[in-house]
N, C-alpha and C. Protein backbone atom coordinates (compact mmCIF):
# COMPACT_ATOMS: atom_id res chain seq x y z
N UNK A 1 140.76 90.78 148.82
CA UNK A 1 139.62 91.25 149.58
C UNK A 1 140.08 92.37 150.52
N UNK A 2 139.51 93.34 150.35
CA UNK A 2 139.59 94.61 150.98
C UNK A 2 138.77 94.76 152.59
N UNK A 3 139.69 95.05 153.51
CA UNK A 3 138.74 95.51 155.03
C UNK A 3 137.82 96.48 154.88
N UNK A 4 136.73 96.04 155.17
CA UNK A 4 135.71 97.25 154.89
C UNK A 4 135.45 98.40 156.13
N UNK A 5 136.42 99.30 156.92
CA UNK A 5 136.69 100.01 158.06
C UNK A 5 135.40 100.62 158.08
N UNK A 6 134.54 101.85 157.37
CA UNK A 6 133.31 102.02 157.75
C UNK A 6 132.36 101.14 158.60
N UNK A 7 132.22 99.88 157.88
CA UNK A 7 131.16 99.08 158.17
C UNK A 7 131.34 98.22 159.48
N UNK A 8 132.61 98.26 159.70
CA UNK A 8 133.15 97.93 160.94
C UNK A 8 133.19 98.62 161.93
N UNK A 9 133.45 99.50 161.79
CA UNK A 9 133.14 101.29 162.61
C UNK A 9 131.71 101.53 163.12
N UNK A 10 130.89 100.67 162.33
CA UNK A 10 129.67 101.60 162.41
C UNK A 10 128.88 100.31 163.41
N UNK A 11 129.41 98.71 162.80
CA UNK A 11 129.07 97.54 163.80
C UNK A 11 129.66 97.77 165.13
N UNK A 12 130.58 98.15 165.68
CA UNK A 12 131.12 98.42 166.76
C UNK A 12 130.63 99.79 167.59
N UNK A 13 130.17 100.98 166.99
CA UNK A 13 129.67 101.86 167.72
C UNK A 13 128.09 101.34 168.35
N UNK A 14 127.51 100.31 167.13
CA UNK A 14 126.22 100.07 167.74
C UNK A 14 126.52 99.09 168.65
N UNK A 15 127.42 98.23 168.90
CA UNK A 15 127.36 97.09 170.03
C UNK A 15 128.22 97.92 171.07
N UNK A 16 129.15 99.39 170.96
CA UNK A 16 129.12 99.47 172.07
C UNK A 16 128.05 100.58 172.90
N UNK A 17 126.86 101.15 172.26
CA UNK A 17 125.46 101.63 172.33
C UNK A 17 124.70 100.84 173.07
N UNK A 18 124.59 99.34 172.81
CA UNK A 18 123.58 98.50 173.33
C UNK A 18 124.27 98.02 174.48
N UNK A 19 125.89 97.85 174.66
CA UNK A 19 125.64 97.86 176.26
C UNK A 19 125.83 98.95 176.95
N UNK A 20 125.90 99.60 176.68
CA UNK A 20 125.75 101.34 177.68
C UNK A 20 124.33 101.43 178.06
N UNK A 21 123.54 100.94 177.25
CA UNK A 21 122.04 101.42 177.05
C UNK A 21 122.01 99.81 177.92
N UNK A 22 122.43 99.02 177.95
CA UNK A 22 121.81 97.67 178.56
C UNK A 22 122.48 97.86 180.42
N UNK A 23 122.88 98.39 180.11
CA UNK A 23 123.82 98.72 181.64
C UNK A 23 123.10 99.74 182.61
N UNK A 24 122.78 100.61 181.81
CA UNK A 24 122.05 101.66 182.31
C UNK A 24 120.68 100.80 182.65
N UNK A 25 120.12 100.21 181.76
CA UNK A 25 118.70 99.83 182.40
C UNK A 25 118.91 98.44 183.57
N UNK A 26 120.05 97.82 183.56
CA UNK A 26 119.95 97.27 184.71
C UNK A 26 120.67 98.07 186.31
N UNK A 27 121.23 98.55 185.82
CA UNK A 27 121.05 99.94 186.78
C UNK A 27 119.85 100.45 187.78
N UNK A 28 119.52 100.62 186.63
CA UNK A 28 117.67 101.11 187.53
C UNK A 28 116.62 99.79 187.60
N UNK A 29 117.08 99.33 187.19
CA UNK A 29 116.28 98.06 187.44
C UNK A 29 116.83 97.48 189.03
N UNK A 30 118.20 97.33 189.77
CA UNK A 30 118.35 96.99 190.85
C UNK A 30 118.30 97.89 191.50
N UNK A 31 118.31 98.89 191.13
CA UNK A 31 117.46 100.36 192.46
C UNK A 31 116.25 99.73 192.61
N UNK A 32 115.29 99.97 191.86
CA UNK A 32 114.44 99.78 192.15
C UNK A 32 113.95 98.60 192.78
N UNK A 33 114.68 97.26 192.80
CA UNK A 33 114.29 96.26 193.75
C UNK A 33 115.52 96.28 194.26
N UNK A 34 116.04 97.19 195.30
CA UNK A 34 116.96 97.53 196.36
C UNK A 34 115.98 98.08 196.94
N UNK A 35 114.61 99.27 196.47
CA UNK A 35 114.00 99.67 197.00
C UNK A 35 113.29 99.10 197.74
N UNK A 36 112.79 98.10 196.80
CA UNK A 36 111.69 96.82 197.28
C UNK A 36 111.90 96.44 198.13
N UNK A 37 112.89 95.74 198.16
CA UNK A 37 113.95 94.32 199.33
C UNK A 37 113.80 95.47 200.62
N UNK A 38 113.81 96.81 200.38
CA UNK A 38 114.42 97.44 202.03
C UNK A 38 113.02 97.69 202.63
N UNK A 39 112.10 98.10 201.59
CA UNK A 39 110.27 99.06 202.07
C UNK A 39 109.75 97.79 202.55
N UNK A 40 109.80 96.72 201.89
CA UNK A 40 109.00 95.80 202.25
C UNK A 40 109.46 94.80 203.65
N UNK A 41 110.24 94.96 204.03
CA UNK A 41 110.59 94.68 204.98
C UNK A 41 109.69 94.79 206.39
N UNK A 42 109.18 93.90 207.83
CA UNK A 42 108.27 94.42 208.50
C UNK A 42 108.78 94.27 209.99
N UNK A 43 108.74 94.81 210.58
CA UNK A 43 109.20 94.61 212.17
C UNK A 43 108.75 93.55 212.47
N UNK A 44 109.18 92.56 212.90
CA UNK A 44 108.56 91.41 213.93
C UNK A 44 108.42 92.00 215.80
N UNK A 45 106.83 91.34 215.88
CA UNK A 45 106.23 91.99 217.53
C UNK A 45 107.39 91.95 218.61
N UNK A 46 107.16 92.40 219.08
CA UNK A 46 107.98 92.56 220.62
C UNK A 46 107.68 91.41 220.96
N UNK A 47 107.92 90.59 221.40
CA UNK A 47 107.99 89.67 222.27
C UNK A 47 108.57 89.34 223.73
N UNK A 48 109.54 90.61 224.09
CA UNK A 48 109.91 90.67 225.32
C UNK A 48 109.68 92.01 225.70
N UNK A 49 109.39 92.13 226.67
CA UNK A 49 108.64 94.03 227.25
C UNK A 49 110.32 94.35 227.75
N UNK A 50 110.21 95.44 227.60
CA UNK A 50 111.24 96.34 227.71
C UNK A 50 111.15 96.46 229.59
N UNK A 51 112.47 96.12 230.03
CA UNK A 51 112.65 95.86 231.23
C UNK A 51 112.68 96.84 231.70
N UNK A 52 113.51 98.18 231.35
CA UNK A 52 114.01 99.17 231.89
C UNK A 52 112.84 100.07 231.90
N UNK A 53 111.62 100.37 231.32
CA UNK A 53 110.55 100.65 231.14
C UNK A 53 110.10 100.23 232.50
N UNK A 54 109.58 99.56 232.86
CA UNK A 54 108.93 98.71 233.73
C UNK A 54 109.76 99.18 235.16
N UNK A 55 111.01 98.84 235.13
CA UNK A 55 111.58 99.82 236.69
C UNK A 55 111.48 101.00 236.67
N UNK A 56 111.30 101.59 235.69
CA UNK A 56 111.31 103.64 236.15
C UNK A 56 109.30 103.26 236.57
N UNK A 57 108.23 102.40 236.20
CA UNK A 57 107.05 102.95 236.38
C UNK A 57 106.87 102.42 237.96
N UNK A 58 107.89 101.92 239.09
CA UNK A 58 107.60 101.35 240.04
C UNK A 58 108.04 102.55 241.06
């Protein structure tokens, strides 16, 4: 039985295609919810008044 090198050549260029191509889309896939996680983010209220404010208005 003979190694068949083409057909082996040609299985290996496509599996290493699908993770270049699978890498790349999770790539942009965690940008984009890096984006999320940071925009969506919301200030919580003041709850304590700014002291130093308050002595310059006296």
């Amino acid at each position: 039985m003979e190694i068949n090198w083409v057909i082996i050549g040609i299985v290996v260029a496509v599996v290493i295609v699908l993770i270049v191509l699978t890498n790349k889309k999770n790539q942009k896939e965690k940008k984009k919810l890096t984006d999320l996680l940071n925009n969506d983010f919301k200030k919580p209220e003041e709850d304590e008044p700014d002291f130093e404010d308050n002595v310059s208005e006296r």
